[in-house]
PDB file of N, CA and C in Angstrom:
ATOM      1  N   UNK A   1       0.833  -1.190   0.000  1.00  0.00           N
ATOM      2  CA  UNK A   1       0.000   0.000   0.000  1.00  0.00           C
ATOM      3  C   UNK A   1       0.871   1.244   0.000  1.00  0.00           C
ATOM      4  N   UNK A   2       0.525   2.620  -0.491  1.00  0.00           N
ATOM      5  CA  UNK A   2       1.453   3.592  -0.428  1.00  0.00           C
ATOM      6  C   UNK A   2       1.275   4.320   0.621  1.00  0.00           C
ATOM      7  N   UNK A   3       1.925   5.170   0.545  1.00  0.00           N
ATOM      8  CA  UNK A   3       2.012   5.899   2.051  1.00  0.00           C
ATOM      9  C   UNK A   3       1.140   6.729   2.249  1.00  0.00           C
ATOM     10  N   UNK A   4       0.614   7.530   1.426  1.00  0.00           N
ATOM     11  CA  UNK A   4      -0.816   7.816   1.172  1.00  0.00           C
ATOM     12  C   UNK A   4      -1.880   6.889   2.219  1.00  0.00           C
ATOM     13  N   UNK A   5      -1.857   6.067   1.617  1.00  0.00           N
ATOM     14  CA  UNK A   5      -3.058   4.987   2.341  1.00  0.00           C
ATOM     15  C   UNK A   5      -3.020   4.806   3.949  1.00  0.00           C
ATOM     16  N   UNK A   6      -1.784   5.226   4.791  1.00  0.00           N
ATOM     17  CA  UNK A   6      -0.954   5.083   5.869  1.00  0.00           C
ATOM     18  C   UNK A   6      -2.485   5.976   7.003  1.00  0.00           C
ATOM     19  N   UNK A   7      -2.640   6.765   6.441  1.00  0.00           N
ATOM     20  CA  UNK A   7      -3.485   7.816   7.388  1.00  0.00           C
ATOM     21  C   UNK A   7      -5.159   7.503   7.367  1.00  0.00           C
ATOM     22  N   UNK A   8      -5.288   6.277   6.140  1.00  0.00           N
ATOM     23  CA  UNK A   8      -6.884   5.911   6.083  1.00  0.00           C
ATOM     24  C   UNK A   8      -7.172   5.416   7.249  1.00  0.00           C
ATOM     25  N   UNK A   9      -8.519   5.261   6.928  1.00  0.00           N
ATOM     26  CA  UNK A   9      -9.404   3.995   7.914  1.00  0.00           C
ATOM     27  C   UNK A   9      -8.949   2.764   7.059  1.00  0.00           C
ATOM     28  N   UNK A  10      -9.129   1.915   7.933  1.00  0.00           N
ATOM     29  CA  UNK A  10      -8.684   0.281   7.857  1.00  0.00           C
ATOM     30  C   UNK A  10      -9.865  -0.117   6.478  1.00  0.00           C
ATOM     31  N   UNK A  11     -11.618   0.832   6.775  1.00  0.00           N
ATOM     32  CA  UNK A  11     -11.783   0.405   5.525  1.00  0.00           C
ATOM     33  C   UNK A  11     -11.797   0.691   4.471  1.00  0.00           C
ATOM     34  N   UNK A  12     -11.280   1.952   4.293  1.00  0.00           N
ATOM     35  CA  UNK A  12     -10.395   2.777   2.700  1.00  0.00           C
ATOM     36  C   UNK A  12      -9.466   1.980   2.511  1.00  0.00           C
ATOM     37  N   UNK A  13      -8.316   1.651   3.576  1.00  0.00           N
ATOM     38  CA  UNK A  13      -6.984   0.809   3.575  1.00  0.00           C
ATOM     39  C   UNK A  13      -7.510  -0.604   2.409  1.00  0.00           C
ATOM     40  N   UNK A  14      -8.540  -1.019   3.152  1.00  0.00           N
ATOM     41  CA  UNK A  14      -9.212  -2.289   2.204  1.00  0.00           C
ATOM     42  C   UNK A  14      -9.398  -2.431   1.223  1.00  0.00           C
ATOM     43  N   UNK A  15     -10.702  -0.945   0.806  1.00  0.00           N
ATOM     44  CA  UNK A  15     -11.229  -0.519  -0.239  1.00  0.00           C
ATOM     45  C   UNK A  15      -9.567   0.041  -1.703  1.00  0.00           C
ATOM     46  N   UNK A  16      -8.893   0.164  -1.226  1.00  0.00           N
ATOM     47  CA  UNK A  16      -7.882   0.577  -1.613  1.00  0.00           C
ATOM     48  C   UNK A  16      -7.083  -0.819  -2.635  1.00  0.00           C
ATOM     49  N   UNK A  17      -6.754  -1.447  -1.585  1.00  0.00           N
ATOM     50  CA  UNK A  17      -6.230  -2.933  -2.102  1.00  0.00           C
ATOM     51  C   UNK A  17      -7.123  -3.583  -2.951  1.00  0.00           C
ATOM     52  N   UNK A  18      -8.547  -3.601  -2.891  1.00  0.00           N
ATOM     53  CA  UNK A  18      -9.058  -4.407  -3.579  1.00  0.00           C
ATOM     54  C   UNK A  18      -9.490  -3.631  -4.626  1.00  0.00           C
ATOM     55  N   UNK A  19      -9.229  -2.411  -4.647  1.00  0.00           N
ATOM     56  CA  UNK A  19      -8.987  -1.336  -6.177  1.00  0.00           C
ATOM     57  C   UNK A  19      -7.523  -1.939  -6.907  1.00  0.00           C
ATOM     58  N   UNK A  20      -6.730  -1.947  -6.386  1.00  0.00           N
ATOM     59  CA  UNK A  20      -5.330  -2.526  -6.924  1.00  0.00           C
ATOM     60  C   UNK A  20      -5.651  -3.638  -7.282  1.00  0.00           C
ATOM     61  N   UNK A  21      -6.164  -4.890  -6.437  1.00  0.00           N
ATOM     62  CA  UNK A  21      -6.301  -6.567  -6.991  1.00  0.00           C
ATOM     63  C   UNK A  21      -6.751  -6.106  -7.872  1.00  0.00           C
ATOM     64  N   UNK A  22      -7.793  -5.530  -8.428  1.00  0.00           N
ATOM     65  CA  UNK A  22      -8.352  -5.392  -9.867  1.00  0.00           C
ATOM     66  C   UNK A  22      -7.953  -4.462 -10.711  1.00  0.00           C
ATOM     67  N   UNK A  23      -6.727  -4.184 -10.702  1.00  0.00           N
ATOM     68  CA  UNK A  23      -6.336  -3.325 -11.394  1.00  0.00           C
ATOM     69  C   UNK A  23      -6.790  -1.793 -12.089  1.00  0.00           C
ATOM     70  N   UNK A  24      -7.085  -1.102 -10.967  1.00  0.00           N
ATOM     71  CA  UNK A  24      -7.811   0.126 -11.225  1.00  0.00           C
ATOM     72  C   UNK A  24      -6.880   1.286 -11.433  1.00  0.00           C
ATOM     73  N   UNK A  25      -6.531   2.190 -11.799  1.00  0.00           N
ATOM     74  CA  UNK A  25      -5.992   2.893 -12.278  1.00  0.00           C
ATOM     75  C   UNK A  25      -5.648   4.195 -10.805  1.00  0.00           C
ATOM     76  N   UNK A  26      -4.424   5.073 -10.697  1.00  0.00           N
ATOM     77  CA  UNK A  26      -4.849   5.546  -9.400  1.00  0.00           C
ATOM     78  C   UNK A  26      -5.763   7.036  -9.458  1.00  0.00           C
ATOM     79  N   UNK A  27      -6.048   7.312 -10.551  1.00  0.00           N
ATOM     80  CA  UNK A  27      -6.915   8.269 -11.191  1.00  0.00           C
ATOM     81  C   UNK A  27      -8.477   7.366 -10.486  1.00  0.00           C
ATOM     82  N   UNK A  28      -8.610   6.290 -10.576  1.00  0.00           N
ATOM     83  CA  UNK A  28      -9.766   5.838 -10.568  1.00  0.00           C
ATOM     84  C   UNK A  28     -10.006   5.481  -9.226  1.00  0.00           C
ATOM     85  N   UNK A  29      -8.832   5.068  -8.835  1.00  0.00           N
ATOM     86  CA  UNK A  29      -9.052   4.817  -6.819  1.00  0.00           C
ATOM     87  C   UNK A  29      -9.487   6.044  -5.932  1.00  0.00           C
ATOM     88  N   UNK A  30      -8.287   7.293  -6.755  1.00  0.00           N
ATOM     89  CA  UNK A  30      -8.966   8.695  -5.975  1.00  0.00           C
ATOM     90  C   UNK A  30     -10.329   8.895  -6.147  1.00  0.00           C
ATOM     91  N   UNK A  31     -11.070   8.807  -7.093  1.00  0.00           N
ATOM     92  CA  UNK A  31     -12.117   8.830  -7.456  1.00  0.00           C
ATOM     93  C   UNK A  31     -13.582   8.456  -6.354  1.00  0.00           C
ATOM     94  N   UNK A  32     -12.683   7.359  -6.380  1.00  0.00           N
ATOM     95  CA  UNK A  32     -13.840   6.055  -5.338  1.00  0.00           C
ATOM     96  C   UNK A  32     -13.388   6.094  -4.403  1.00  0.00           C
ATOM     97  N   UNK A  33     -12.321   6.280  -3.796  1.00  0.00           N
ATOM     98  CA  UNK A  33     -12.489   7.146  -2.309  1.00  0.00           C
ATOM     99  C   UNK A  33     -12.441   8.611  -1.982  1.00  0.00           C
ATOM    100  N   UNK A  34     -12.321   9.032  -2.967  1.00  0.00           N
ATOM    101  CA  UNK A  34     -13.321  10.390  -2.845  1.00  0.00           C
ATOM    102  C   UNK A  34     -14.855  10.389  -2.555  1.00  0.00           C
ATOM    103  N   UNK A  35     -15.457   9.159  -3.392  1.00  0.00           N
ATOM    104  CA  UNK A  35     -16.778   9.350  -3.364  1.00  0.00           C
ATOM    105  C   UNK A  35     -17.244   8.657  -2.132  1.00  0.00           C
ATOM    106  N   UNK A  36     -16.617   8.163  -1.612  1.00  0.00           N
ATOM    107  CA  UNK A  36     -16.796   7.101   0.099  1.00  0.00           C
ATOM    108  C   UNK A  36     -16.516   8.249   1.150  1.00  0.00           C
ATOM    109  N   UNK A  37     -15.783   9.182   1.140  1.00  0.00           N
ATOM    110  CA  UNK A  37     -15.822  10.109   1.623  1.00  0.00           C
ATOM    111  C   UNK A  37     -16.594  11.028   1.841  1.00  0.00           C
ATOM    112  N   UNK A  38     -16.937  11.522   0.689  1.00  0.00           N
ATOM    113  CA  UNK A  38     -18.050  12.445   1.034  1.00  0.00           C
ATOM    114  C   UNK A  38     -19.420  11.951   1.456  1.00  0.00           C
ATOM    115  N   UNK A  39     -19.692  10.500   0.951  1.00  0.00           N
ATOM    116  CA  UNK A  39     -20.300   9.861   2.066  1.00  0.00           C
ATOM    117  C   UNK A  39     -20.583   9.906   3.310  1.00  0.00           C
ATOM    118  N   UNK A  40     -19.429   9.739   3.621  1.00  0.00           N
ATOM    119  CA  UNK A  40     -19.489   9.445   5.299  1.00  0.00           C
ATOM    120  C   UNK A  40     -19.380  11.329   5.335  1.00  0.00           C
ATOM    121  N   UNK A  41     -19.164  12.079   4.593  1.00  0.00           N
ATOM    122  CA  UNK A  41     -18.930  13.414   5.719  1.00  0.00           C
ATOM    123  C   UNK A  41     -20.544  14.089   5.289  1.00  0.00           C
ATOM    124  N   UNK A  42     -21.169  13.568   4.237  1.00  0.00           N
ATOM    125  CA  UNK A  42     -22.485  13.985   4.376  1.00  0.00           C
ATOM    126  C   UNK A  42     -22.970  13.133   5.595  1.00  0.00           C
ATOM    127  N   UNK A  43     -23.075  12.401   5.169  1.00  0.00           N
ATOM    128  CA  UNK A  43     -24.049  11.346   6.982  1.00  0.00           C
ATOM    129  C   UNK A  43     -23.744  11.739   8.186  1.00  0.00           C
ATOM    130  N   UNK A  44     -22.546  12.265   8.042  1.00  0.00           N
ATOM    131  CA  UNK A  44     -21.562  12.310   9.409  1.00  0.00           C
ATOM    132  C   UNK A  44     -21.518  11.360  10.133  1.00  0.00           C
ATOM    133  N   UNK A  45     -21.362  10.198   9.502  1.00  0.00           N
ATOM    134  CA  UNK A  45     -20.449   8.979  10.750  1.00  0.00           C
ATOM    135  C   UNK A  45     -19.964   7.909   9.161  1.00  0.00           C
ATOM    136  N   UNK A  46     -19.200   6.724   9.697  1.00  0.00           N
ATOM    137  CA  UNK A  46     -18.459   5.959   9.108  1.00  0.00           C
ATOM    138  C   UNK A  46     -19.327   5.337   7.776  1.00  0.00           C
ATOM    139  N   UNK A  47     -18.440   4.832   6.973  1.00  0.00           N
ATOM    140  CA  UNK A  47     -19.110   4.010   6.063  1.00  0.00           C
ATOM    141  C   UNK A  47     -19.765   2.682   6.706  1.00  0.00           C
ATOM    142  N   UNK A  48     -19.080   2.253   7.129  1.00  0.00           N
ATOM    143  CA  UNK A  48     -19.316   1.073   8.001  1.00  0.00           C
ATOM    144  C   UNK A  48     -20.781   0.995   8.360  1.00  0.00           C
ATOM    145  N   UNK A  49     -21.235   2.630   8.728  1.00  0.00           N
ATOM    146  CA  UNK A  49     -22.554   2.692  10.016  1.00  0.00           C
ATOM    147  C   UNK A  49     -23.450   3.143   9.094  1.00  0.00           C
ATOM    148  N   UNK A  50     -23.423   3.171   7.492  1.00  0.00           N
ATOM    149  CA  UNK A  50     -24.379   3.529   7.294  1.00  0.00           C
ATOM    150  C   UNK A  50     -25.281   2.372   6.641  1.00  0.00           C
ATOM    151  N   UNK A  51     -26.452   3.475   6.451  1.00  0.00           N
ATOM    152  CA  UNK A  51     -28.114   1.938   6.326  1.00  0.00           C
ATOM    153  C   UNK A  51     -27.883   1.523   4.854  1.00  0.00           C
ATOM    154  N   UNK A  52     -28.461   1.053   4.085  1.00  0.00           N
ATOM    155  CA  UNK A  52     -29.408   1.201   2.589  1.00  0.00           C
ATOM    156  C   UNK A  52     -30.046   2.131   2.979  1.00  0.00           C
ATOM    157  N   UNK A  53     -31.073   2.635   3.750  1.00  0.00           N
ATOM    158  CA  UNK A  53     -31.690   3.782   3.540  1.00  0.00           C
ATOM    159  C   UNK A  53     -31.002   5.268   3.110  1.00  0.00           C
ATOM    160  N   UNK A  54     -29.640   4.982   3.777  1.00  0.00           N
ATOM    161  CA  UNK A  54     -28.887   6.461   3.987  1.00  0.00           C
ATOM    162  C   UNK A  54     -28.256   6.398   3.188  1.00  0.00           C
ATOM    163  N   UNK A  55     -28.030   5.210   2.105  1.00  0.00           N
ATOM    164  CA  UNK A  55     -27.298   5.425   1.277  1.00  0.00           C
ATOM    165  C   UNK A  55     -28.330   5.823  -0.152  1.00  0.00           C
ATOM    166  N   UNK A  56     -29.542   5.015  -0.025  1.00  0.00           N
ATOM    167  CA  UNK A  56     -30.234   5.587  -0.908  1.00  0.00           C
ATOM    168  C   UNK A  56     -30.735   6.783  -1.448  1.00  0.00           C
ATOM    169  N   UNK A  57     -30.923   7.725   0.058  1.00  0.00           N
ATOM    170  CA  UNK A  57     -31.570   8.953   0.050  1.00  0.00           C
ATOM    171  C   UNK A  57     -30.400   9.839  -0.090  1.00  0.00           C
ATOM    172  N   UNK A  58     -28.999   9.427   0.125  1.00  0.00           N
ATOM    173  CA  UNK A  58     -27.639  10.139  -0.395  1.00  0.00           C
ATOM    174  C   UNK A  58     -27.354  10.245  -1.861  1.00  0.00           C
ATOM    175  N   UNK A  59     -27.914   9.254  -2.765  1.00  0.00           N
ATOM    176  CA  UNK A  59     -27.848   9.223  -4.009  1.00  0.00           C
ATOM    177  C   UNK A  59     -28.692  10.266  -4.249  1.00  0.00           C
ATOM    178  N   UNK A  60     -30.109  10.246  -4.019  1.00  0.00           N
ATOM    179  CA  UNK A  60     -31.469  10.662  -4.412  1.00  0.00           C
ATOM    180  C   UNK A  60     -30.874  12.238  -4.122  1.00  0.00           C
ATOM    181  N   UNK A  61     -30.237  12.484  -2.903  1.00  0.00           N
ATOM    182  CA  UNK A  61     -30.271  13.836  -2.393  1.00  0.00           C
ATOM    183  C   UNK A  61     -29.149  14.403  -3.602  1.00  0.00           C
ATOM    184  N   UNK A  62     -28.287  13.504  -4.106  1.00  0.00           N
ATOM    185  CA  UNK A  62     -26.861  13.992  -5.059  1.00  0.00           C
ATOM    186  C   UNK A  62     -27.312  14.436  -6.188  1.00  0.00           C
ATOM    187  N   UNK A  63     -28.718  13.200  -6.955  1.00  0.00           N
ATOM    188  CA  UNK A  63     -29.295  13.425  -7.912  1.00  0.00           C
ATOM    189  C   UNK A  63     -30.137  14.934  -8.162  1.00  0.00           C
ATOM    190  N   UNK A  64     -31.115  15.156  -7.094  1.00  0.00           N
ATOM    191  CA  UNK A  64     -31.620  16.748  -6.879  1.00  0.00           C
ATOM    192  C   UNK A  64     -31.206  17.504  -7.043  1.00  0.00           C
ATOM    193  N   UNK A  65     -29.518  17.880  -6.571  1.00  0.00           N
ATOM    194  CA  UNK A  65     -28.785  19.157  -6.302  1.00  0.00           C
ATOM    195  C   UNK A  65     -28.001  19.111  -7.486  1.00  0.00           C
ATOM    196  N   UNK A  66     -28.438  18.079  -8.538  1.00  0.00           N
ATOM    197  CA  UNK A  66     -28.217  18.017  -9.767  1.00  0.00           C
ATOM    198  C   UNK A  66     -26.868  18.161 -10.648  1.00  0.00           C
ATOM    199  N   UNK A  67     -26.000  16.947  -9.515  1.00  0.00           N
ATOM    200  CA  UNK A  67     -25.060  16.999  -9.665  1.00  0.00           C
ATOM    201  C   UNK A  67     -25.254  15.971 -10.978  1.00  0.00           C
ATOM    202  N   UNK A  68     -24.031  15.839 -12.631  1.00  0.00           N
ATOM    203  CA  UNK A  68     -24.196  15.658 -13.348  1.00  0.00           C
ATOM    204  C   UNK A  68     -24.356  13.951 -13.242  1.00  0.00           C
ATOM    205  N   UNK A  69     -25.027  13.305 -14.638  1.00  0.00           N
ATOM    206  CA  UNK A  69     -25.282  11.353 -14.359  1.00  0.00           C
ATOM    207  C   UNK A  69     -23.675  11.014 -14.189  1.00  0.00           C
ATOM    208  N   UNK A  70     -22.544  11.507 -15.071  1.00  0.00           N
ATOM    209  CA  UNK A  70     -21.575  10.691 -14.926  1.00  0.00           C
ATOM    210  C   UNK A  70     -20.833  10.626 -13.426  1.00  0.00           C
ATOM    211  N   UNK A  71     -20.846  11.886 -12.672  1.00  0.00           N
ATOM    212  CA  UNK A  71     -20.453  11.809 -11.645  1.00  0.00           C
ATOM    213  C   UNK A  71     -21.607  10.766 -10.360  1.00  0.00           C
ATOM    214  N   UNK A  72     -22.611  10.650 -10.889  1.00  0.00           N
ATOM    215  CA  UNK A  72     -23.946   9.658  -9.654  1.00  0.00           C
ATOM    216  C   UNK A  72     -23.618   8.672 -10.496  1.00  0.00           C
ATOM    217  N   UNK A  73     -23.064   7.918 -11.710  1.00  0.00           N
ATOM    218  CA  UNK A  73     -22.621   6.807 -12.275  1.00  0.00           C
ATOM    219  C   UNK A  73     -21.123   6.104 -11.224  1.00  0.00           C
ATOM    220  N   UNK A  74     -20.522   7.471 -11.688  1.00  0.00           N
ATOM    221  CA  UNK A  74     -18.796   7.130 -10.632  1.00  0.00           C
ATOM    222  C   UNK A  74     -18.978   6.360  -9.262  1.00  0.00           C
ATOM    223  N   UNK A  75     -19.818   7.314  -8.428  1.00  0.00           N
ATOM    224  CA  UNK A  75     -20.435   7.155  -7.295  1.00  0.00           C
ATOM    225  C   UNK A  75     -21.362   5.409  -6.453  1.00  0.00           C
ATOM    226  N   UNK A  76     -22.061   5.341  -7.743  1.00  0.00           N
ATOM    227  CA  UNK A  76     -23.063   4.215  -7.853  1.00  0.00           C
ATOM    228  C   UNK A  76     -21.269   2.745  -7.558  1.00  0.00           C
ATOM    229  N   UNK A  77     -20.818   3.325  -9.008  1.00  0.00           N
ATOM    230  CA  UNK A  77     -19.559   2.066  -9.015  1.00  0.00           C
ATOM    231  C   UNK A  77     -18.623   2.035  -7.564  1.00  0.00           C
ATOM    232  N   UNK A  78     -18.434   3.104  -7.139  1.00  0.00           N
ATOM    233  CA  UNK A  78     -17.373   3.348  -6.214  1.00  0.00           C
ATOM    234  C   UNK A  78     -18.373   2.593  -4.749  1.00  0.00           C
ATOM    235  N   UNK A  79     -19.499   2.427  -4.417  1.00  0.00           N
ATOM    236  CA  UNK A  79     -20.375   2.066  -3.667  1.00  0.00           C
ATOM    237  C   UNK A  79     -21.001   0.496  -3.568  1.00  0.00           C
ATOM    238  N   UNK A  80     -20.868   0.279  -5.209  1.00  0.00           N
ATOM    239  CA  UNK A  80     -20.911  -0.992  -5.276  1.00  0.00           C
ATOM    240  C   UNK A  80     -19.780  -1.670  -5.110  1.00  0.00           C
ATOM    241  N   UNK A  81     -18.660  -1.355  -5.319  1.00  0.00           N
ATOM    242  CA  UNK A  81     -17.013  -2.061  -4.898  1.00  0.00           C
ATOM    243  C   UNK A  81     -16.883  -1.887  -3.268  1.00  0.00           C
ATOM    244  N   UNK A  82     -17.308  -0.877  -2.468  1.00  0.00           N
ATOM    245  CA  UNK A  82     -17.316  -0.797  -1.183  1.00  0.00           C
ATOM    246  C   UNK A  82     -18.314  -1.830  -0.396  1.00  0.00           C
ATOM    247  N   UNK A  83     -19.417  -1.552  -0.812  1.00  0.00           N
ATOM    248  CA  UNK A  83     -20.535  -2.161   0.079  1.00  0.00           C
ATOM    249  C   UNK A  83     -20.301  -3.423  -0.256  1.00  0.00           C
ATOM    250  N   UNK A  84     -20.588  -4.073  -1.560  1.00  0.00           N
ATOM    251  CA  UNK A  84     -20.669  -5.175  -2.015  1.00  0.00           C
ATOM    252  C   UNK A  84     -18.962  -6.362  -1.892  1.00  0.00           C
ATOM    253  N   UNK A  85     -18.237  -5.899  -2.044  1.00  0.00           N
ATOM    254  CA  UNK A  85     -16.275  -6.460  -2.057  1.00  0.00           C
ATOM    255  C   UNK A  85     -15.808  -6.132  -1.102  1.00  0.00           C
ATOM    256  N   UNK A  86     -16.005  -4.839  -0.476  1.00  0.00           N
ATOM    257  CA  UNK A  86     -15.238  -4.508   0.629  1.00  0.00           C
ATOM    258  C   UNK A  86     -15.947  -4.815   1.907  1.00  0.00           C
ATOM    259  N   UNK A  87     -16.937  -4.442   1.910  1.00  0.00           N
ATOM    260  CA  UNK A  87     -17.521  -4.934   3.065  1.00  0.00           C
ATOM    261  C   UNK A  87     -18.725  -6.734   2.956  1.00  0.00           C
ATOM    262  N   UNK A  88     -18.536  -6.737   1.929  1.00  0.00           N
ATOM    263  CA  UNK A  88     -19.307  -7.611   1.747  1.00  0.00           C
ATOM    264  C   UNK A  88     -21.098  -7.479   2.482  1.00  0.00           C
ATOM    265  N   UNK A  89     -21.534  -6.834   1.850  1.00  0.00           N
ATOM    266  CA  UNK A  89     -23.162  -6.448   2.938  1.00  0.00           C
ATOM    267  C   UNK A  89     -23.830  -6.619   1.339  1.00  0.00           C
ATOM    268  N   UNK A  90     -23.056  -6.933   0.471  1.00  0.00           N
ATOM    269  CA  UNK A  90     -24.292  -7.862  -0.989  1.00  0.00           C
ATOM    270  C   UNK A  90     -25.698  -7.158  -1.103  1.00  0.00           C
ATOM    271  N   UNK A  91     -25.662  -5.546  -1.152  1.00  0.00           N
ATOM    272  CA  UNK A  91     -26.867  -4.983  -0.854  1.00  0.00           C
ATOM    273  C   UNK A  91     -27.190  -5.214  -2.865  1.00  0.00           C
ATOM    274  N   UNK A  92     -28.587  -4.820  -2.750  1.00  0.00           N
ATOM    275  CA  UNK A  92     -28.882  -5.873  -4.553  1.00  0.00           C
ATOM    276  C   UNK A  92     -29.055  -4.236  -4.753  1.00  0.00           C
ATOM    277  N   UNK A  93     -29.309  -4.078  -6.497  1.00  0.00           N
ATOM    278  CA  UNK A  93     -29.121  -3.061  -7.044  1.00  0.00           C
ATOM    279  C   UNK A  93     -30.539  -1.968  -6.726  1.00  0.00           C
ATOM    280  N   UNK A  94     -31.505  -2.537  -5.826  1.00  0.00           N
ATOM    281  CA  UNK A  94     -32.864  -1.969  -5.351  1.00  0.00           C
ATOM    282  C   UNK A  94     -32.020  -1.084  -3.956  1.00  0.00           C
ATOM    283  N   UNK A  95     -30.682  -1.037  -3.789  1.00  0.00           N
ATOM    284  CA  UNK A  95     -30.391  -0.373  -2.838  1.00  0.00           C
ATOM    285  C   UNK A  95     -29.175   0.596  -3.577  1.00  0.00           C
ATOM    286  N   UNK A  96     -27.942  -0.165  -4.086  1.00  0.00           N
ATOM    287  CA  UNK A  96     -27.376   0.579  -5.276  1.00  0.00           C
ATOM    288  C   UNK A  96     -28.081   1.229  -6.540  1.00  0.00           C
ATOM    289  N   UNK A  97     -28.720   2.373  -6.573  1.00  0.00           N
ATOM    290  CA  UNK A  97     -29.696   2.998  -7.939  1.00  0.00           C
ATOM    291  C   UNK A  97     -28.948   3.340  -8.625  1.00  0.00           C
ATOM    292  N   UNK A  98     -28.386   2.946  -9.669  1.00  0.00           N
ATOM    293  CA  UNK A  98     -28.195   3.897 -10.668  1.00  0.00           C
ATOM    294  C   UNK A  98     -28.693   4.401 -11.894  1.00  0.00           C
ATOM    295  N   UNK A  99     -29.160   5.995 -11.481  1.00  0.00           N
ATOM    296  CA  UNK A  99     -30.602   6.487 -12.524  1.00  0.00           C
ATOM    297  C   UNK A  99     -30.292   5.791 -14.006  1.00  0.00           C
ATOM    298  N   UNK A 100     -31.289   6.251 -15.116  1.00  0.00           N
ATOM    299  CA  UNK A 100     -30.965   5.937 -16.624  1.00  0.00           C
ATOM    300  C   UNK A 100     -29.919   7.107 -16.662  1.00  0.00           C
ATOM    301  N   UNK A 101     -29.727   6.883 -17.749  1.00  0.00           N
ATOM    302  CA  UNK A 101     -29.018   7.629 -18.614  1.00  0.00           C
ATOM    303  C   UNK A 101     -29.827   8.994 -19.130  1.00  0.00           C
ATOM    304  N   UNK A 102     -30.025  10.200 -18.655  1.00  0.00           N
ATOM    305  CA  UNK A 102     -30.559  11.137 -19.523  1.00  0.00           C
ATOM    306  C   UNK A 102     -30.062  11.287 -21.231  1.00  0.00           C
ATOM    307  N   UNK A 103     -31.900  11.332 -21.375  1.00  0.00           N
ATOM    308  CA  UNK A 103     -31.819  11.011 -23.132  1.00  0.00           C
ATOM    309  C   UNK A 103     -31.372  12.774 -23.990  1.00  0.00           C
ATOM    310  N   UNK A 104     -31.048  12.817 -24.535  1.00  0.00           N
ATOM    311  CA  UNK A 104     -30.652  14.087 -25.281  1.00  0.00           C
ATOM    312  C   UNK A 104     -31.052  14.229 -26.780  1.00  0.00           C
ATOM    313  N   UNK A 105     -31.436  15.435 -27.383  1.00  0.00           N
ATOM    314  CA  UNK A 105     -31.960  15.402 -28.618  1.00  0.00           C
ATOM    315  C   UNK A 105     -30.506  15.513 -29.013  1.00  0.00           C
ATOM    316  N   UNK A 106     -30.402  14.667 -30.410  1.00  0.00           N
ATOM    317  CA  UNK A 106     -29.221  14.557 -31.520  1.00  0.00           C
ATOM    318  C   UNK A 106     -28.834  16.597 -31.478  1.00  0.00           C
ATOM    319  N   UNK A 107     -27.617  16.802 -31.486  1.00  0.00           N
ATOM    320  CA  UNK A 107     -27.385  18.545 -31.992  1.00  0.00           C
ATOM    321  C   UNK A 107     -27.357  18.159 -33.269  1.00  0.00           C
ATOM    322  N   UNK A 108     -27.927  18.426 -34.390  1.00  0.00           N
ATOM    323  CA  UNK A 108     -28.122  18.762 -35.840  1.00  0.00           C
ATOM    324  C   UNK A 108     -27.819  20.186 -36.232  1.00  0.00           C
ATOM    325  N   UNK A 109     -26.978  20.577 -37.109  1.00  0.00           N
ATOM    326  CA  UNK A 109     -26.998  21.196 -38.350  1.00  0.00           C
ATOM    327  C   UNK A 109     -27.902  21.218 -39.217  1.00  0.00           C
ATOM    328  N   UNK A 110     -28.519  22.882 -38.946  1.00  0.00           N
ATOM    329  CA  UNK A 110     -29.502  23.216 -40.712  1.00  0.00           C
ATOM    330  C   UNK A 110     -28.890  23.664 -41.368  1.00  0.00           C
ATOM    331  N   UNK A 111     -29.436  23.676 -42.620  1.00  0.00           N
ATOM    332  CA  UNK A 111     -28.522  25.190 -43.232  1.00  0.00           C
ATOM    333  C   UNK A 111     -29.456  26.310 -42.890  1.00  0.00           C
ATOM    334  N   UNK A 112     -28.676  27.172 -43.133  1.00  0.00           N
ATOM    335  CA  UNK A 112     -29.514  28.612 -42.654  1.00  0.00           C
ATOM    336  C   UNK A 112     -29.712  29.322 -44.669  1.00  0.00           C
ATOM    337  N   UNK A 113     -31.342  29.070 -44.245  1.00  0.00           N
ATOM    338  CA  UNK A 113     -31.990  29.739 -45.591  1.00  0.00           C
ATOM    339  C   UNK A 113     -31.603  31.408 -45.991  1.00  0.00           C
ATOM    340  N   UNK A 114     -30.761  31.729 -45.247  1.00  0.00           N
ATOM    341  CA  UNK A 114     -30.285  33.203 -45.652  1.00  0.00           C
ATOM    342  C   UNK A 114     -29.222  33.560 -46.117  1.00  0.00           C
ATOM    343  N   UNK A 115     -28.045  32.598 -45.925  1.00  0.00           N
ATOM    344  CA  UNK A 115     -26.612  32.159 -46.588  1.00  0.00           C
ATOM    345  C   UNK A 115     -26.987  31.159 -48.137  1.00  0.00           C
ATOM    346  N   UNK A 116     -26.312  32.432 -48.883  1.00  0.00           N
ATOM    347  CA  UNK A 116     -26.159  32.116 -50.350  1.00  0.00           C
ATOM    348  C   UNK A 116     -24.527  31.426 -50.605  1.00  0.00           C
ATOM    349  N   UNK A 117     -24.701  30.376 -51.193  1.00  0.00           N
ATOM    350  CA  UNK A 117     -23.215  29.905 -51.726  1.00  0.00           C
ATOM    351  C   UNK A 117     -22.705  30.303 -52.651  1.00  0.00           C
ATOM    352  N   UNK A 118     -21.862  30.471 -53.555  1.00  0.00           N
ATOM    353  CA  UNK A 118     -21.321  31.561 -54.477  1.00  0.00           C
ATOM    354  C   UNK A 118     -20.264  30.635 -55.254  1.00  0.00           C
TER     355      UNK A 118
END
């Protein structure tokens, strides 16, 4: 583990290693314990202590304040490697949500009927 990891909790320390067994990138570990973090500092207590409920209504509350899908996508993954590998608590995806995908109209090009070609 790097020295970095030296000052975690035992279950970042975890969450950490079993980002490495699977070869995650360290762009992608900051990521997912970033997002375990702000976790626990919204709830204000440990990952460990929190419900399915509190984790659900933490998504729901992330989704509102309309933070963008790819970042509640990051989040969803970084939660499912914690809850589910790291802690093993196998919560099913009725507790992990991750919304659809917002649909977007195609951006198209008209031509503009007022530009003459020459």
């Amino acid at each position: 583990m790097s020295q970095n990891s030296l000052a975690l909790s035992s279950h970042l320390q975890k969450m950490i290693f079993e980002m490495e067994l699977r070869g995650y990138t360290p762009h992608t570990q900051n990521h997912y314990l970033g997002h375990v973090k702000l976790l626990e500092k919204h709830t204000k207590k440990s990952a460990l202590q929190i419900t399915p409920d509190e984790l659900k209504q933490y998504i729901h509350d992330r989704i509102k304040s309309g933070i963008g899908y790819s970042s509640i996508t990051i989040s969803c993954s970084a939660f499912k490697l914690f809850f589910n590998k790291v802690l093993d608590y196998n919560w099913s995806d009725d507790v992990i949500i991750r919304p659809k995908k917002p649909k977007s109209l195609p951006h198209v090009l008209s031509k503009r009927r007022d530009f003459v070609h020459h």
